[in-house]
N, C-alpha and C. Protein backbone atom coordinates (compact mmCIF):
# COMPACT_ATOMS: atom_id res chain seq x y z
N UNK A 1 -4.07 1.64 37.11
CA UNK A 1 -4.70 0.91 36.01
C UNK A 1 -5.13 -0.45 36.53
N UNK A 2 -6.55 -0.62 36.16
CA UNK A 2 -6.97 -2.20 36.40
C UNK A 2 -7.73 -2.44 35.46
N UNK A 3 -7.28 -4.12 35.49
CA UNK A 3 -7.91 -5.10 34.31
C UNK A 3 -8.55 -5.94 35.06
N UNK A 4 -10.14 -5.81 34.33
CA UNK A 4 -10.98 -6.38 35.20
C UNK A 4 -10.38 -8.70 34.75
N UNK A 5 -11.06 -8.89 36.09
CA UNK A 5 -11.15 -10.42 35.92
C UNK A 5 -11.64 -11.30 34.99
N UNK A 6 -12.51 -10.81 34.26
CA UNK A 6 -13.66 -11.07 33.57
C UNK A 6 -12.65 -11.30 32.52
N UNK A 7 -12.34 -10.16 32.00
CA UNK A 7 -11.58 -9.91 30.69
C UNK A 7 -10.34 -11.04 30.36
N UNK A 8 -9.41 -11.35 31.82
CA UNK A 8 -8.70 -12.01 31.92
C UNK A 8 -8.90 -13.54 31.65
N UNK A 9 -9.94 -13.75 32.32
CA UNK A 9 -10.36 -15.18 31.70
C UNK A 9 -10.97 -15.21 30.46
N UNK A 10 -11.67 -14.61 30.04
CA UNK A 10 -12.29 -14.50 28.55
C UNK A 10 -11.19 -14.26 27.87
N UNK A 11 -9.83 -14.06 28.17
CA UNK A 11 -8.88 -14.29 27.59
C UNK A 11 -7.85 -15.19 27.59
N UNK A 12 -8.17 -16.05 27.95
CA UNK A 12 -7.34 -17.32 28.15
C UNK A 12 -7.88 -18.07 27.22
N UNK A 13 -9.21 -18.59 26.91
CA UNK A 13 -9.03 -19.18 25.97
C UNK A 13 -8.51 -19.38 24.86
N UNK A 14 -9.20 -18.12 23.72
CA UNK A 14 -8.41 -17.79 23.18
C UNK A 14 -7.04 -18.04 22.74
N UNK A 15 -6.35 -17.37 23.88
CA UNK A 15 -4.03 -17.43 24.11
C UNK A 15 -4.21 -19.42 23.87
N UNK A 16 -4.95 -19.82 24.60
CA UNK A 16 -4.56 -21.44 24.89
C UNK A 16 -4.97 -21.52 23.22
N UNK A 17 -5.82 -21.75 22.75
CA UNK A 17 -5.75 -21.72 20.78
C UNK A 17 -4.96 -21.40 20.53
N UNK A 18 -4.77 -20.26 20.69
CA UNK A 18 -3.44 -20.14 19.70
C UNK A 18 -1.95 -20.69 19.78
N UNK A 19 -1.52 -20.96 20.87
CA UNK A 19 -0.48 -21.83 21.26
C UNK A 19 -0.65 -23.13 21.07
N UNK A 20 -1.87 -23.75 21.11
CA UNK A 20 -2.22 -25.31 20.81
C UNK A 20 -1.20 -25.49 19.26
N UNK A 21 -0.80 -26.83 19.35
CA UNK A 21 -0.45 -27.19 18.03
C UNK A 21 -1.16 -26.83 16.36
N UNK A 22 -2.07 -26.76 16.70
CA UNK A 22 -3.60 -26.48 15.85
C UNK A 22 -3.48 -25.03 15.63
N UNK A 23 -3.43 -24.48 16.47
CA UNK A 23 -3.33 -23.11 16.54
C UNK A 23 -1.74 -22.61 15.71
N UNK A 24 -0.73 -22.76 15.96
CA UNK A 24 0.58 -22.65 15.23
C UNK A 24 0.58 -23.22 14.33
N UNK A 25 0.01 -24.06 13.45
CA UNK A 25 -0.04 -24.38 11.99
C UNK A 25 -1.20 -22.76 11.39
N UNK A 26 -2.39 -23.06 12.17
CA UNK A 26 -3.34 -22.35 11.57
C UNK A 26 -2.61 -20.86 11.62
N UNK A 27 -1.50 -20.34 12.54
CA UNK A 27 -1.04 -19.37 12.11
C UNK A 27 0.07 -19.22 11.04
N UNK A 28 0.87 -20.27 10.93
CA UNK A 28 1.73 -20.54 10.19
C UNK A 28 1.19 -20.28 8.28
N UNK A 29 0.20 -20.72 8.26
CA UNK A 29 -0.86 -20.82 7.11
C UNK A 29 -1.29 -19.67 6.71
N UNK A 30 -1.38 -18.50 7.60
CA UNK A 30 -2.24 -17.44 7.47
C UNK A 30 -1.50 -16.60 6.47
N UNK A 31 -2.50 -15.97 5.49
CA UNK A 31 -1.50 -15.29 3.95
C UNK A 31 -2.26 -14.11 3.96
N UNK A 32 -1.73 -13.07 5.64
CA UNK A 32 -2.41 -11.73 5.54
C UNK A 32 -1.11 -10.83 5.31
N UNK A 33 -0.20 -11.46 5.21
CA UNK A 33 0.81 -10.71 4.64
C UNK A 33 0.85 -10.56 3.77
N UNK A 34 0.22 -10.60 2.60
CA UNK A 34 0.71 -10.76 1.35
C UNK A 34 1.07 -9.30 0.53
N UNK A 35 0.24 -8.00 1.32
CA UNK A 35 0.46 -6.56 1.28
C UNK A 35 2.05 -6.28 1.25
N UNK A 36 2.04 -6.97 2.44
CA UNK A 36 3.66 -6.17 3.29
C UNK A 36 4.81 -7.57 2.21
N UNK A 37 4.32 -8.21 1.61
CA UNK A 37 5.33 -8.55 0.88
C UNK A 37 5.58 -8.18 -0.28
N UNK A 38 4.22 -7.51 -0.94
CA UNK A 38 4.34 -6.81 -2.26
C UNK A 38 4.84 -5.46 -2.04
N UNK A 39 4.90 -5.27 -0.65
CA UNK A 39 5.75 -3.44 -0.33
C UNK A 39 7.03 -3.92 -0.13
N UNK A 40 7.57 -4.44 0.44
CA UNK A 40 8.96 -4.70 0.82
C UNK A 40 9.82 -5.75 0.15
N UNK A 41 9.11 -6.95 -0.18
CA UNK A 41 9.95 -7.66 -1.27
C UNK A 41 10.16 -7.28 -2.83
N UNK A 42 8.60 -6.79 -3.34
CA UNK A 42 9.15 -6.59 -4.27
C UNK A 42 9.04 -5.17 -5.11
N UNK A 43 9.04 -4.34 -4.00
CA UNK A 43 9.16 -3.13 -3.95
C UNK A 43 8.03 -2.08 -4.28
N UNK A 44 6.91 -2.62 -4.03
CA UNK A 44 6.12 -1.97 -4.36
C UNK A 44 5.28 -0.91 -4.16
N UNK A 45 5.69 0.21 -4.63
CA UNK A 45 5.09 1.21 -3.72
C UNK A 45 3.75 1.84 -4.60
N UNK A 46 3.54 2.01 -5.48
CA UNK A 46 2.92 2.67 -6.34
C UNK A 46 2.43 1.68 -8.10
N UNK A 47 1.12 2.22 -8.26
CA UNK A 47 1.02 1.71 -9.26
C UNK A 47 1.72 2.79 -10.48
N UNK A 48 2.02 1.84 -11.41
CA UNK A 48 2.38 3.09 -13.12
C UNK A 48 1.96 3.47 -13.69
N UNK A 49 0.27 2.82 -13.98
CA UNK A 49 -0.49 3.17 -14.78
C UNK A 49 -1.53 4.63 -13.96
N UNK A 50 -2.43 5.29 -14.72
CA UNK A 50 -3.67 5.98 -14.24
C UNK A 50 -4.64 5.11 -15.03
N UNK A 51 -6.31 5.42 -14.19
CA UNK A 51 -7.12 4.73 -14.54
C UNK A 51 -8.11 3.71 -14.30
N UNK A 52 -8.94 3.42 -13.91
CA UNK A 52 -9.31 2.41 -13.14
C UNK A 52 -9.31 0.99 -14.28
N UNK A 53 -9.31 0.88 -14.83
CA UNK A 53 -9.13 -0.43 -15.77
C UNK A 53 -7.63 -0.95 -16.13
N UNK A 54 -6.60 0.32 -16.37
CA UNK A 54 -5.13 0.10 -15.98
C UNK A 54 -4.97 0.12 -14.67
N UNK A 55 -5.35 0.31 -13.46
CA UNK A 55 -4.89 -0.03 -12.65
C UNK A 55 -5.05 -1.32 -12.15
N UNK A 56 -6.29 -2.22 -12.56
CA UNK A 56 -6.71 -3.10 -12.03
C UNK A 56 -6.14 -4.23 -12.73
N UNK A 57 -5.97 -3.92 -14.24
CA UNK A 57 -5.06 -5.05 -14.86
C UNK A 57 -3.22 -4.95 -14.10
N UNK A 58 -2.98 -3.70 -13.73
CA UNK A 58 -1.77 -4.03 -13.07
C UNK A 58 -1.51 -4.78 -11.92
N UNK A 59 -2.74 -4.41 -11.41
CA UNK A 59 -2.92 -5.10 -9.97
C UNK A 59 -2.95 -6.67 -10.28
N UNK A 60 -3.66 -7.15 -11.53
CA UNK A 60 -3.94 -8.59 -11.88
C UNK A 60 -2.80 -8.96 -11.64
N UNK A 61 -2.15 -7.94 -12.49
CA UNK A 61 -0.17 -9.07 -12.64
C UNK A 61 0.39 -9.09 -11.74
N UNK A 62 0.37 -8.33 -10.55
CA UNK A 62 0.96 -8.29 -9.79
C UNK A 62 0.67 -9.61 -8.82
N UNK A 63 -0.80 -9.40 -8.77
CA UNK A 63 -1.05 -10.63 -8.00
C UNK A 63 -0.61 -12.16 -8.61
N UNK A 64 -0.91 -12.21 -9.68
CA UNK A 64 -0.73 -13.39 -10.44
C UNK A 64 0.90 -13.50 -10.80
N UNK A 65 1.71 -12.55 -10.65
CA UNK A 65 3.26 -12.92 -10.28
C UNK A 65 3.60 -13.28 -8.46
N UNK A 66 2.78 -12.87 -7.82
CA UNK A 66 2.85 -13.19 -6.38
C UNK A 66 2.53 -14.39 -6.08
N UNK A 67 1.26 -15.14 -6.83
CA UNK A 67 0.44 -16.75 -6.33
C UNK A 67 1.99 -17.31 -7.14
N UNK A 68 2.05 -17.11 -8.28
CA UNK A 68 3.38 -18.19 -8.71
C UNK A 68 4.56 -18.05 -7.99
N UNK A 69 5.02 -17.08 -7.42
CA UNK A 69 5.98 -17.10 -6.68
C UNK A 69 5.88 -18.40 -5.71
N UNK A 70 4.86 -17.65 -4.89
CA UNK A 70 4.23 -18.91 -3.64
C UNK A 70 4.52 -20.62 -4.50
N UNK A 71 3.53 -20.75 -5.40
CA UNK A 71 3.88 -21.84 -6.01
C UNK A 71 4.87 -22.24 -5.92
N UNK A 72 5.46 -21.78 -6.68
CA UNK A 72 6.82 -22.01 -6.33
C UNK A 72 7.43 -22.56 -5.47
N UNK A 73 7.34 -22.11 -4.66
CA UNK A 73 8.02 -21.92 -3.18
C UNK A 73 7.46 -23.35 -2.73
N UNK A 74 6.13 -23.10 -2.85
CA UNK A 74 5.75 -24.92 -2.14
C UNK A 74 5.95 -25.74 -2.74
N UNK A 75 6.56 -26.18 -4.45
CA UNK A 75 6.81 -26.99 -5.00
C UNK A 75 8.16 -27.53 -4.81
N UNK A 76 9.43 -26.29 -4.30
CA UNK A 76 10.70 -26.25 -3.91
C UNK A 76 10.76 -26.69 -2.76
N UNK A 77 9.62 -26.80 -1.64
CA UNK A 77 10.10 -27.38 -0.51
C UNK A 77 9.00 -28.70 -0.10
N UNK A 78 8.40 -29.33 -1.49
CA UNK A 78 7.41 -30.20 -1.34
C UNK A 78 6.17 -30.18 -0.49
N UNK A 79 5.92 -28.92 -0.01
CA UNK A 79 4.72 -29.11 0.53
C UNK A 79 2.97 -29.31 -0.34
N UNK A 80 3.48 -29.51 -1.43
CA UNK A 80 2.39 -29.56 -2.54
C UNK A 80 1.28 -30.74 -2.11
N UNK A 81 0.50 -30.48 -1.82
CA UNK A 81 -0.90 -31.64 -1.72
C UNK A 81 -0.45 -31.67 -0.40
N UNK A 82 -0.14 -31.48 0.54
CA UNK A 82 -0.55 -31.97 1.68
C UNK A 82 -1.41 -30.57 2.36
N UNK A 83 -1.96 -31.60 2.91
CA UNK A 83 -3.32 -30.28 3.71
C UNK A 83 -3.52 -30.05 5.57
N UNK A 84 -3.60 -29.25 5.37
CA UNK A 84 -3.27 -27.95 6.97
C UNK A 84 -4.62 -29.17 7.96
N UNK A 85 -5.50 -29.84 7.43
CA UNK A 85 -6.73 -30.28 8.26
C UNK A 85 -6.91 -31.53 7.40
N UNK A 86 -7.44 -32.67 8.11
CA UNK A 86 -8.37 -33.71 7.34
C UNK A 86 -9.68 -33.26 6.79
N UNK A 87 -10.20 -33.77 5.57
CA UNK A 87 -11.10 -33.76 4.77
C UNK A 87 -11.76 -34.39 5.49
N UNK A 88 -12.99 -33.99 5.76
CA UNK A 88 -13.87 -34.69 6.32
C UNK A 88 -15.20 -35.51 5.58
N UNK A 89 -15.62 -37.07 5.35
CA UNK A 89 -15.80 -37.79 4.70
C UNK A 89 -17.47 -37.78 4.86
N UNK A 90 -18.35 -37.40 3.99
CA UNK A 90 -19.88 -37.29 4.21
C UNK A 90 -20.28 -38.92 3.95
């Protein structure tokens, strides 16, 4: 097996982002979990309703019990108003 050179450096940049300080907040931040927390935290495997209009209002609540959770969560450990980047001033 060989990995060309090319590839290797076109991959360094990249790795160096993401290890940068910048880079570990911006991953720290990232809310692509939010699936695997509605399967495993709060058990979600299946919707109850049939239907496409009951399903989608279930889905509403679900989501809208998930953002308050979060809320939550950042109000309990004060991270409220502070921001991941500076605003940049036109």
């Amino acid at each position: 097996m060989e990995v060309s050179k090319k590839f290797i450096e076109k991959r360094q940049v990249p790795y160096e982002n993401i290890i940068s300080e910048e880079g570990i907040l911006l991953r720290v931040s990232r809310s692509e979990g939010a699936f695997g927390v509605l399967k495993n935290d709060y058990c979600f495997n299946r919707f109850l309703t049939r239907g496409k209009n009951s399903v989608k209002n279930e889905f509403i609540l679900l989501c809208l019990g998930y953002n308050v959770n979060k809320l939550h969560t950042k109000i309990q450990n004060g991270r409220i108003r502070k921001l991941l980047h500076p605003l940049k001033t036109a």
